[in-house]
Protein backbone atom coordinates (compact mmCIF):
# COMPACT_ATOMS: atom_id res chain seq x y z
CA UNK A 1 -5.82 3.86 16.44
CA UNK A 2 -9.20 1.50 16.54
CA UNK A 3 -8.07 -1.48 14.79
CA UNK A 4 -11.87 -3.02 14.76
CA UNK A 5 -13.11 -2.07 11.27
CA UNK A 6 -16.82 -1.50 13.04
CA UNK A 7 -15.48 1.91 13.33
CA UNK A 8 -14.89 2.31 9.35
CA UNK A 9 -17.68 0.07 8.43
CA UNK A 10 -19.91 2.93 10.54
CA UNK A 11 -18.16 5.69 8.67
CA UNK A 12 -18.72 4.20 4.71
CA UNK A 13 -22.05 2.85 6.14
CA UNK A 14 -23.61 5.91 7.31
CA UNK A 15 -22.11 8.65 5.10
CA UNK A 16 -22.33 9.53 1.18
CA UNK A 17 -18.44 8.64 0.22
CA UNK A 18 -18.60 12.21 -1.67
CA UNK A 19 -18.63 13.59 1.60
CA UNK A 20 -16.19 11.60 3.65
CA UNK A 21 -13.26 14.49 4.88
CA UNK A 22 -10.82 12.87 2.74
CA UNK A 23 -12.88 12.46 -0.75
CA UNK A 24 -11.21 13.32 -4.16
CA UNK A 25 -12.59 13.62 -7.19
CA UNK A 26 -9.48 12.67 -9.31
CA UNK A 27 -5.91 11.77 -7.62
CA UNK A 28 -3.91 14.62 -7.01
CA UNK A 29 -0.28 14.71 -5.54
CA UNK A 30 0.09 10.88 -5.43
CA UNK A 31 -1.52 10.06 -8.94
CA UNK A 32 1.22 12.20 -10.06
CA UNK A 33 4.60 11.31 -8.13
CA UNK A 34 3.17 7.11 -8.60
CA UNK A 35 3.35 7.87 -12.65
CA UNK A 36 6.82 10.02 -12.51
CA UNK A 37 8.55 7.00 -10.31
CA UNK A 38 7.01 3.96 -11.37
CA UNK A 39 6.27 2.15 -14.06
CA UNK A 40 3.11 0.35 -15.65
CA UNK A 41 3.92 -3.15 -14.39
CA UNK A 42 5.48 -2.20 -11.19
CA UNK A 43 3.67 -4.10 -8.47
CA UNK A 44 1.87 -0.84 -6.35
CA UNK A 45 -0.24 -1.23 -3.12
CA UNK A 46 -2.42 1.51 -1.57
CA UNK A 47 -2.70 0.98 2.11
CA UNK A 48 -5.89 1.96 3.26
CA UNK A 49 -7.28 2.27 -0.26
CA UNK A 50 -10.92 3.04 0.91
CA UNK A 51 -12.99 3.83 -1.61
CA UNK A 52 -10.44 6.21 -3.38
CA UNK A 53 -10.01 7.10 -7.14
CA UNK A 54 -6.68 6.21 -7.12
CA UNK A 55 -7.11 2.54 -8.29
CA UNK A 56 -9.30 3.67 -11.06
CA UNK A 57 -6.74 6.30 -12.18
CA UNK A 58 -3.80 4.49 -12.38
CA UNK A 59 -5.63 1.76 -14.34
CA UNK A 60 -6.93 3.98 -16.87
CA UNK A 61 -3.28 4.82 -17.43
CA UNK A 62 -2.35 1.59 -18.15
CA UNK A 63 -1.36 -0.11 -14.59
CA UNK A 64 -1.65 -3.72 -14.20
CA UNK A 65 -0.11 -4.93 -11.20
CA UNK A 66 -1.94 -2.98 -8.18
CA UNK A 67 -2.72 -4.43 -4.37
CA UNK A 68 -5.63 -2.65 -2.59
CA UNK A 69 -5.64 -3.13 1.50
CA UNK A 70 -8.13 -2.01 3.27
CA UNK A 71 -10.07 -2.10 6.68
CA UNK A 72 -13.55 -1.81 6.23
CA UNK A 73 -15.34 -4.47 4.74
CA UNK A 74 -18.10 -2.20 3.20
CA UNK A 75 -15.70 0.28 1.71
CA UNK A 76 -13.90 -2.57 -0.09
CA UNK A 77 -16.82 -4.32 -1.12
CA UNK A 78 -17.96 -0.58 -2.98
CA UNK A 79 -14.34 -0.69 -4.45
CA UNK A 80 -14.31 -4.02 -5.53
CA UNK A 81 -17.82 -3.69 -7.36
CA UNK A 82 -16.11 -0.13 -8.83
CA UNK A 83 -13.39 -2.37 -10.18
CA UNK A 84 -15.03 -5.71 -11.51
CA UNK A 85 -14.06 -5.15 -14.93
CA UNK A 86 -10.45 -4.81 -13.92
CA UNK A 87 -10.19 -7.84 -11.47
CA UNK A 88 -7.32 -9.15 -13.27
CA UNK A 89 -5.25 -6.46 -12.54
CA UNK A 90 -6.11 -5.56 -8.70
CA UNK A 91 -5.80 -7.80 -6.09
CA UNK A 92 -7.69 -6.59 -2.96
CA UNK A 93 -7.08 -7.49 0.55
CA UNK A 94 -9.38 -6.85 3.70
CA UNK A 95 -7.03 -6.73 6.23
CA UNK A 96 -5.20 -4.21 9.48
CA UNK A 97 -1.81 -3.64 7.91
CA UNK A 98 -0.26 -4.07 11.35
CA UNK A 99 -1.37 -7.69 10.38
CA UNK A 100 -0.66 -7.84 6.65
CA UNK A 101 1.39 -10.31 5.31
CA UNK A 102 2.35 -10.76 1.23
CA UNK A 103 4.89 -13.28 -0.35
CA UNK A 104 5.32 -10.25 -2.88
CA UNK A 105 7.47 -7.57 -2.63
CA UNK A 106 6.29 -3.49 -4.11
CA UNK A 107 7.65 -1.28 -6.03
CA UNK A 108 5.41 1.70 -4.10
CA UNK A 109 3.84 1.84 -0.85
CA UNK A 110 0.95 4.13 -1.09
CA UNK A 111 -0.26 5.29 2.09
CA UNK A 112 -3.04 8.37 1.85
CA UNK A 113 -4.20 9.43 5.38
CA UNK A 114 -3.64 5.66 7.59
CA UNK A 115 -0.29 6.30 9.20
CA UNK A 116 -1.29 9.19 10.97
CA UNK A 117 -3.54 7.06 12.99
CA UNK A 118 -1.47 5.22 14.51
CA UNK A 119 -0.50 7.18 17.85
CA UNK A 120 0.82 4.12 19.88
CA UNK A 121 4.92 3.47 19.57
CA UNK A 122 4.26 -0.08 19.10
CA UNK A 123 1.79 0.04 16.51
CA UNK A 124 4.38 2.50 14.22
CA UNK A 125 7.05 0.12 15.06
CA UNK A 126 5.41 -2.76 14.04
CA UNK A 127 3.75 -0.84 10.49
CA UNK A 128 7.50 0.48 9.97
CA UNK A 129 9.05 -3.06 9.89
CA UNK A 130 6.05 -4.32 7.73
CA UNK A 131 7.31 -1.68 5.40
CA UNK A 132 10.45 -2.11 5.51
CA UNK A 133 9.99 -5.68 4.71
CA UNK A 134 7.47 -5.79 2.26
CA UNK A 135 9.21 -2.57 -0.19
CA UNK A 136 11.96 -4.04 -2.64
CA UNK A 137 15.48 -2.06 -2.40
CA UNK A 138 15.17 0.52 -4.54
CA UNK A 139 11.85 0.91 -3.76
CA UNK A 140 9.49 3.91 -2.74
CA UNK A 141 7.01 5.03 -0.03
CA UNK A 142 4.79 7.68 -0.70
CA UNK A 143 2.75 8.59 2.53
CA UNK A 144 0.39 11.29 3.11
CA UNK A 145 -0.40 12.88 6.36
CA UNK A 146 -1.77 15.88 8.35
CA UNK A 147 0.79 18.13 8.72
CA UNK A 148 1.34 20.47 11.94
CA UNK A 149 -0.71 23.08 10.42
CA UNK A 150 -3.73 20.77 9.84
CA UNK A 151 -6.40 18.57 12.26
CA UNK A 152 -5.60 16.82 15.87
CA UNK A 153 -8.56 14.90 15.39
CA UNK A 154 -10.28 13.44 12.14
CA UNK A 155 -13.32 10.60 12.35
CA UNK A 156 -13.74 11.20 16.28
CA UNK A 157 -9.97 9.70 16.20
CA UNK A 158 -6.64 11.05 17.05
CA UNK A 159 -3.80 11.60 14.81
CA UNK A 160 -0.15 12.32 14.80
CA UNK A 161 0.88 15.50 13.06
CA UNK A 162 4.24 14.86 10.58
CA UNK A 163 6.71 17.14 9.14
CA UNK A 164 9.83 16.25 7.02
CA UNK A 165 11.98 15.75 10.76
CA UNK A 166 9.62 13.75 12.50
CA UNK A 167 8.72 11.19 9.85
CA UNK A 168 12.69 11.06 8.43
CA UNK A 169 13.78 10.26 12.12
CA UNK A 170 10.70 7.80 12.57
CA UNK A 171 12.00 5.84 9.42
CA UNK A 172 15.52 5.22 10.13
CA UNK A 173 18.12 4.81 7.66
CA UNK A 174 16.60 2.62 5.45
CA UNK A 175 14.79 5.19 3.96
CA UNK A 176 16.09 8.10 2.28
CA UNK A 177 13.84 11.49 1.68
CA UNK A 178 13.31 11.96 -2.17
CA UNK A 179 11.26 14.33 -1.96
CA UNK A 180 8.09 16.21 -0.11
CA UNK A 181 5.37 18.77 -0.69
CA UNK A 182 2.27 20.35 1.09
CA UNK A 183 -1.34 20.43 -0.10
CA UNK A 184 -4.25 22.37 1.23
CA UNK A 185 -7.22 19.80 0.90
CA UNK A 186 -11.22 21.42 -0.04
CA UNK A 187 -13.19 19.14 2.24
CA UNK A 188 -16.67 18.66 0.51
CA UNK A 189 -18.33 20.85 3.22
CA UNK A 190 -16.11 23.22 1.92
CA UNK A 191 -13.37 23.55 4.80
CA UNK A 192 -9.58 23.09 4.46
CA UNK A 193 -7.13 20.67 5.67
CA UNK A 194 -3.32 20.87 5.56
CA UNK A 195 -1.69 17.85 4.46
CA UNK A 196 2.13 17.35 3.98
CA UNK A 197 3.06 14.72 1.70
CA UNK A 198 6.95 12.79 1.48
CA UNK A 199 8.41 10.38 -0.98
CA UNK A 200 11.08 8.08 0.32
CA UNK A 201 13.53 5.44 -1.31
CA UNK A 202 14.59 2.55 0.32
CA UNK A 203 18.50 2.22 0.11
CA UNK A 204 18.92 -1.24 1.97
């Protein structure tokens, strides 16, 4: 993984965010498992948050306590200006979350799409214990990534591929599987991409 953000500055720089691979239009799989295992105070952070809906969705359903994290400067600077009239509720942080650090614990890790870049041991080591630490027991970790079927590559990068084994054995026993699903994603060019998605609970 390129952890200089001149690589996503480039990307949310140069290209409409409508047509960035990954775009949404509304939240779909994690807008809904977030509301089914969460509640409206529960403190929520979206690794990676880009420039994604997701923010604005759970707010309009009454959220108050969410983290954004991202990279890029100029994607969170676009988010940030998206959200003004919600400051109160989202605090934002421009940051590598191999780096992060937060005296606050979450109730849900949200992770859309950033995991998968990380192809180096170390690097999933290191995002693993930040995890870990950061998640209250009891917690949850909802990640999204490319699944077997989908992309090798996506923004000239390369990913790792994840199904239910891998990641489970990647995440130790702290973790425990709650639940998982697949989604084809409509890229705005109108292409597909296979995406397996997995909702763990941490049980120590």
């Amino acid at each position: 993984m390129t952890n200089t953000p001149t690589h996503w500055d480039n990307i949310y720089q140069n290209q409409k965010h409508s047509q960035v691979s990954w775009h949404q239009t509304q939240s779909t799989i994690s807008l809904d498992w977030i509301l089914k295992f969460t509640n409206k105070n529960d403190s929520i952070i979206d690794v990676g948050c880009g420039v994604s809906i997701l923010a604005d969705n759970l707010i309009d359903k009454g959220y108050t306590n969410l983290s954004l994290l991202e990279l890029s400067n100029s994607a969170l600077s676009t988010i940030k200006e998206r959200l003004k009239n919600h400051a109160e509720k989202v605090h934002f942080h421009h940051e590598n979350v191999l780096e992060f650090k937060s005296n606050n614990q979450f109730s849900l890790w949200h992770d859309r799409a950033v995991f998968h870049f990380l192809t180096d041991e170390k690097d999933q080591k290191t995002y693993i214990k930040k995890l870990t630490n950061q998640v209250k027991k009891g917690g949850y970790f909802l990640l999204s990534t490319f699944s077997p079927s989908g992309p090798k590559l996506c923004s000239k990068l390369d990913i790792v591929q994840y199904d239910v084994k891998k990641i489970t054995q990647l995440l130790g026993g702290s973790f425990k599987l709650i639940k998982n699903t697949s989604e084809t994603h409509s890229r705005p060019n109108g292409n597909t991409q296979d995406f397996n998605y997995f909702l763990f609970q941490k049980i120590d």
